[in-house]
Protein backbone atom coordinates (compact mmCIF):
# COMPACT_ATOMS: atom_id res chain seq x y z
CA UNK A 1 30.07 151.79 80.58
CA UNK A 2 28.71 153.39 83.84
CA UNK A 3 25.73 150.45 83.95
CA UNK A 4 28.13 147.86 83.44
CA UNK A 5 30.44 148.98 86.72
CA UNK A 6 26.97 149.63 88.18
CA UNK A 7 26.00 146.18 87.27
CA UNK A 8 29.65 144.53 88.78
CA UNK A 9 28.99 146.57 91.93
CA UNK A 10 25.65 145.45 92.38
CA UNK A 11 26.95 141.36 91.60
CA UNK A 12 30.05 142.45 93.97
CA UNK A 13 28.24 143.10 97.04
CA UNK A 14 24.99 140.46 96.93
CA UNK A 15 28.54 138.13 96.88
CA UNK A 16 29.90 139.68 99.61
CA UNK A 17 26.40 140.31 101.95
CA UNK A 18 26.70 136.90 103.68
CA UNK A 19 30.09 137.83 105.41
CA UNK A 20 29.13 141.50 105.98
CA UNK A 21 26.29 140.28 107.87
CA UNK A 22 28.40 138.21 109.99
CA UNK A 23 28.77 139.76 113.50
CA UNK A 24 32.19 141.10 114.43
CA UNK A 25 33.35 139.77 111.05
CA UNK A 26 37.31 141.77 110.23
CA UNK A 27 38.21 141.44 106.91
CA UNK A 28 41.79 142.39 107.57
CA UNK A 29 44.15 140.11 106.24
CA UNK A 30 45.06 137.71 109.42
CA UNK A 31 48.74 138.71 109.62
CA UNK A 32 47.71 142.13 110.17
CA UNK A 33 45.32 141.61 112.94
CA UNK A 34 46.29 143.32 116.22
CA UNK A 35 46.91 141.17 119.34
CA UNK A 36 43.74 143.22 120.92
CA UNK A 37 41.56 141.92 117.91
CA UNK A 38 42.68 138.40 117.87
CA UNK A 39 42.47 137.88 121.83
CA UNK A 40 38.72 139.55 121.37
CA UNK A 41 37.72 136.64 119.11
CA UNK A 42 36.99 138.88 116.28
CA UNK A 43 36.53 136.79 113.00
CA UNK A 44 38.93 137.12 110.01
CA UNK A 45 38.22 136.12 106.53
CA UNK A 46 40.89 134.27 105.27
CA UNK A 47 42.15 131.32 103.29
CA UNK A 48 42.53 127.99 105.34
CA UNK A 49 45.25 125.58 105.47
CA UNK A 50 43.31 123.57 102.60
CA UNK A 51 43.80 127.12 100.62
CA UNK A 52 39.70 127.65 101.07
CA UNK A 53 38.14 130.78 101.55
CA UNK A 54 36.21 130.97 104.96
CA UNK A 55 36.10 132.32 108.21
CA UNK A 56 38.66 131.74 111.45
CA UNK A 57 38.20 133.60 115.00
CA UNK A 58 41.23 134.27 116.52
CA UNK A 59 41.45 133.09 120.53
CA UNK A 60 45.27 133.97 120.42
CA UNK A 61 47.83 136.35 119.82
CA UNK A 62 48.18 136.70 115.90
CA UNK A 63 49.94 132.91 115.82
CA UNK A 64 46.44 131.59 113.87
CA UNK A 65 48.10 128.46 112.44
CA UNK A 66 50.19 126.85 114.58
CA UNK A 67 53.35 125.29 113.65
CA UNK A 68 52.96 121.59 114.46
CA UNK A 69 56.76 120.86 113.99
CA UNK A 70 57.89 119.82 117.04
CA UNK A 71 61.22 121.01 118.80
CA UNK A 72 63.85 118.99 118.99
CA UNK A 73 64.68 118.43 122.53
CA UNK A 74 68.19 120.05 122.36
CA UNK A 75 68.54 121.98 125.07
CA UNK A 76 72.17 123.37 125.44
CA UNK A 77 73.24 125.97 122.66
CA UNK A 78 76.41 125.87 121.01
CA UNK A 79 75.74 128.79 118.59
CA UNK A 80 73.56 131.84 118.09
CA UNK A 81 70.53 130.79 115.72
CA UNK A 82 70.81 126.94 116.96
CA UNK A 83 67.81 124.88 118.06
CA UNK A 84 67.99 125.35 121.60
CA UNK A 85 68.91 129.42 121.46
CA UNK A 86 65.89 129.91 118.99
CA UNK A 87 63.62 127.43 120.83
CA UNK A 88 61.17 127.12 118.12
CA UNK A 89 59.06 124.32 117.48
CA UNK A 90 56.47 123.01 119.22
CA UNK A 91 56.48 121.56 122.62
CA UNK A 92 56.07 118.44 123.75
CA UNK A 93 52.72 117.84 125.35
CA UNK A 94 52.90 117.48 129.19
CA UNK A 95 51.18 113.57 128.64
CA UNK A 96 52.84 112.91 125.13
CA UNK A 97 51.23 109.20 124.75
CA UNK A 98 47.50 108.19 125.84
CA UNK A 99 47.42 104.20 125.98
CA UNK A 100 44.13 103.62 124.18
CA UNK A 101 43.64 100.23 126.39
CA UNK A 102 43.33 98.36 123.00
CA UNK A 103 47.03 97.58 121.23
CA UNK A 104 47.04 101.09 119.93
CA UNK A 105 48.89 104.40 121.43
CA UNK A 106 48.10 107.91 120.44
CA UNK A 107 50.87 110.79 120.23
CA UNK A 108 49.20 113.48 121.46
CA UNK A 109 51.51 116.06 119.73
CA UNK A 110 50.59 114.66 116.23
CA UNK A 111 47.48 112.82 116.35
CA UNK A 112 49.14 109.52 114.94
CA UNK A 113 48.22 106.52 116.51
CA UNK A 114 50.73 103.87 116.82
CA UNK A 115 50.53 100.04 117.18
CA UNK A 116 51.41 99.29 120.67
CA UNK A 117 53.45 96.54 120.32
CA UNK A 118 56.46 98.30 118.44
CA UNK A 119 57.79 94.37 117.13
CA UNK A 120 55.83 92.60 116.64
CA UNK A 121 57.01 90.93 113.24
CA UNK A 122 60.68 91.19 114.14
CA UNK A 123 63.12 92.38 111.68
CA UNK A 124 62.63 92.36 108.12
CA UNK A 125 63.25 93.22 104.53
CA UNK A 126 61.33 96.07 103.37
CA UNK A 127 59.54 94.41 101.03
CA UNK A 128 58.22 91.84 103.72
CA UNK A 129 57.82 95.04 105.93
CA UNK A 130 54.91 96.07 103.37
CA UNK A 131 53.13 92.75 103.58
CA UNK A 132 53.07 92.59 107.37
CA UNK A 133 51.04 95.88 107.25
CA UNK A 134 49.02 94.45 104.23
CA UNK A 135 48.25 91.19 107.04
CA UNK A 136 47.56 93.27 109.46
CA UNK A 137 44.77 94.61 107.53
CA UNK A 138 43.48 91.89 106.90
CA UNK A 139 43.22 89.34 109.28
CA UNK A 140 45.05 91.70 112.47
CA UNK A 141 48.47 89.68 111.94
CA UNK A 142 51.95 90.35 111.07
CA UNK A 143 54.37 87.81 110.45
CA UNK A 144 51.99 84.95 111.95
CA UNK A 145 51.85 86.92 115.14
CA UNK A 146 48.45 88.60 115.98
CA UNK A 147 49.59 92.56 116.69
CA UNK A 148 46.93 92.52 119.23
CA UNK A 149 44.88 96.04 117.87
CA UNK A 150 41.66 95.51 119.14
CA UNK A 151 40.46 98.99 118.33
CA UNK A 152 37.43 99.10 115.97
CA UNK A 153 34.81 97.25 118.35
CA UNK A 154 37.20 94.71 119.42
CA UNK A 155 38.12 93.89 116.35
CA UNK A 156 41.23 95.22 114.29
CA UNK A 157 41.64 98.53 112.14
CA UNK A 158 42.05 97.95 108.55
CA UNK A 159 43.75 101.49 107.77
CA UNK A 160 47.25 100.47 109.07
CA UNK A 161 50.57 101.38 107.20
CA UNK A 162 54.09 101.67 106.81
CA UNK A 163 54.85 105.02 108.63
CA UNK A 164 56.58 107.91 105.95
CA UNK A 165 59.87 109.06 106.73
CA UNK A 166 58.49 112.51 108.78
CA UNK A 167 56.18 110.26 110.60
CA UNK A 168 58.47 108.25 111.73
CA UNK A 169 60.82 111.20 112.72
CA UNK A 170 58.25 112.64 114.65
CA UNK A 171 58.00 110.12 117.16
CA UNK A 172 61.72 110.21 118.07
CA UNK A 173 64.01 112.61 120.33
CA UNK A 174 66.85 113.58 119.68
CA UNK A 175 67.67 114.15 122.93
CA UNK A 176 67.76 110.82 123.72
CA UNK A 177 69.45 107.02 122.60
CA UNK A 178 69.14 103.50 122.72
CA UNK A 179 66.16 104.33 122.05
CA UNK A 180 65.77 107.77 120.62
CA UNK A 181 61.81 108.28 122.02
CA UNK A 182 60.43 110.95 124.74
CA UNK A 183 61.00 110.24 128.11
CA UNK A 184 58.24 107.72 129.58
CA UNK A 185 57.70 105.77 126.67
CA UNK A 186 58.11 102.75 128.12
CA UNK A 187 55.12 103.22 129.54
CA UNK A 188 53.17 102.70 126.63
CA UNK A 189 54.99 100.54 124.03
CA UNK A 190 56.17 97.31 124.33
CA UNK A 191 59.21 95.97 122.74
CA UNK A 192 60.51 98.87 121.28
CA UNK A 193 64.14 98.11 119.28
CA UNK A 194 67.25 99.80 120.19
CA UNK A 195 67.90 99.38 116.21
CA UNK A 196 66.48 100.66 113.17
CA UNK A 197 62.93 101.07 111.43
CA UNK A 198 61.74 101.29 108.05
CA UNK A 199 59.74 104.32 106.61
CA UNK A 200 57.52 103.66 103.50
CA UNK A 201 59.61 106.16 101.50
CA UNK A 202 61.96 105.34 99.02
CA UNK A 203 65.11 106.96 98.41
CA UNK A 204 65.12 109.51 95.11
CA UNK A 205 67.80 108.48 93.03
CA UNK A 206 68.60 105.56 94.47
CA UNK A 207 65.21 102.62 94.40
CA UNK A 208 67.26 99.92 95.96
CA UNK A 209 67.17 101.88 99.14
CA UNK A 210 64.72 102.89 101.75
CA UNK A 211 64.35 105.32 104.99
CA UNK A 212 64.64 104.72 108.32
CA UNK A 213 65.23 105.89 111.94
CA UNK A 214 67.74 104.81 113.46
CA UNK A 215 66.65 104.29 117.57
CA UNK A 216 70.29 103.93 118.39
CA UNK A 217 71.31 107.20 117.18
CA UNK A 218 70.07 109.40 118.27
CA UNK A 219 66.51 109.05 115.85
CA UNK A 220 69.04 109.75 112.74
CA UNK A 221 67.45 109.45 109.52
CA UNK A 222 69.33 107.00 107.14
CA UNK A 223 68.88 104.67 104.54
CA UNK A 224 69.12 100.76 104.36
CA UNK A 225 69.08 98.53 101.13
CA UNK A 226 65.57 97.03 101.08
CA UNK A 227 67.21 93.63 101.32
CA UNK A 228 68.71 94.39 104.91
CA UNK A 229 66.23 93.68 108.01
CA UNK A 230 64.98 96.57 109.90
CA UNK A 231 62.12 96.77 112.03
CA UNK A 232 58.21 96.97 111.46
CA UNK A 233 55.97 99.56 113.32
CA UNK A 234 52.90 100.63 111.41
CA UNK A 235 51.12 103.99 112.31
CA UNK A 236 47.51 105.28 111.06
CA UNK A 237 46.07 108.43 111.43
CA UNK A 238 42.44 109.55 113.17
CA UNK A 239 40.63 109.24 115.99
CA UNK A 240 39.56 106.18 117.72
């Protein structure tokens, strides 16, 4: 009995040499971790967001993973615990968009990168919403109208798609109508709809119907039947 725990030691720590070694390695579970430590740089070993075991050094005060859910741009409270009284979330980023000079637009607070021209296809069902994104993978069209991405070498992506439902959420504000976007997006997009836009996400319970954002309420997330007409604005994800 005493060999074998000798053994499982021995096993134990050859696993465990390679972070020892590491220089100013902390095992402390992050949460822990004092402000002092974190601010330091000290390395943690911890699970990642993928749920992997590795190593993260800290360059803030215990927040290690940041929320990226941003706020909501209310900003008068009508109630203790409300958005604007708890002001959590994150903030927008002081130059939200970054015109990518080739039919695309990046949002700098999510990474997504969003066709410039924000109708190009006009509205349509949801079905033919699908098949616009499909063309535009294939030959840079949508509807019979090129969408004008000249972004991979002058030539168009072929990774676009239907934005899902908290994609398409993200990009609005709350704080504003007709449309619901940040302030200064006009100075990116081009023919952006004061009018509603589908999501690739079907409603649960209910197939016949789909989600959108509605740009003339506020961003509101509703549903349409897939036969009505909304609007077409495909999104991908990555850097150019």
């Amino acid at each position: 009995m005493f060999f074998l725990r000798f053994c499982t030691a021995i096993i134990g720590l050859v696993m465990l040499a390679p972070f020892l070694a590491y220089p100013g390695l902390d095992n402390t579970v992050v949460p822990t971790a004092r402000d002092s430590d974190v601010l330091n740089g000290k390395t943690f070993l911890e699970l990642n967001s993928a749920d992997r075991l590795g190593l993260i050094t800290g360059i803030q005060s215990q927040n290690i993973v940041l929320s990226s859910v941003q706020k909501t741009g209310q900003t008068t409270s009508y109630a203790t615990g409300d958005a604007a009284n708890s002001d959590k979330g994150v903030a927008s980023p002081y130059t939200r968009f970054t015109n990518n000079g080739n039919g695309t637009i990046t949002d700098n607070l999510t990474g997504l990168i969003w066709l410039q021209n924000a109708n190009v296809a006009g509205a349509r069902t949801w079905a033919d919403a699908l098949t616009d994104v499909a063309n535009l993978n294939r030959d840079g069209t949508m509807n019979g109208t090129s969408a004008g991405d000249t972004s991979s070498g002058g030539r168009h992506q072929t990774d676009w798609r239907l934005p899902n439902r908290n994609e398409l959420a993200s990009l609005t504000d709350s704080s504003n109508n007709n449309p619901a976007l940040p302030a200064g997006y006009s100075s990116f997009f081009s023919g952006v709809q004061s009018d509603s836009y589908w999501s690739s996400d079907t409603l649960k319970g209910g197939v016949a119907y789909a989600w959108i954002a509605n740009m003339s309420d506020h961003g509101i997330m509703d549903t349409a039947h897939k036969t009505e007409t909304c609007y077409v604005w495909p999104v991908r994800a990555g850097k150019e």
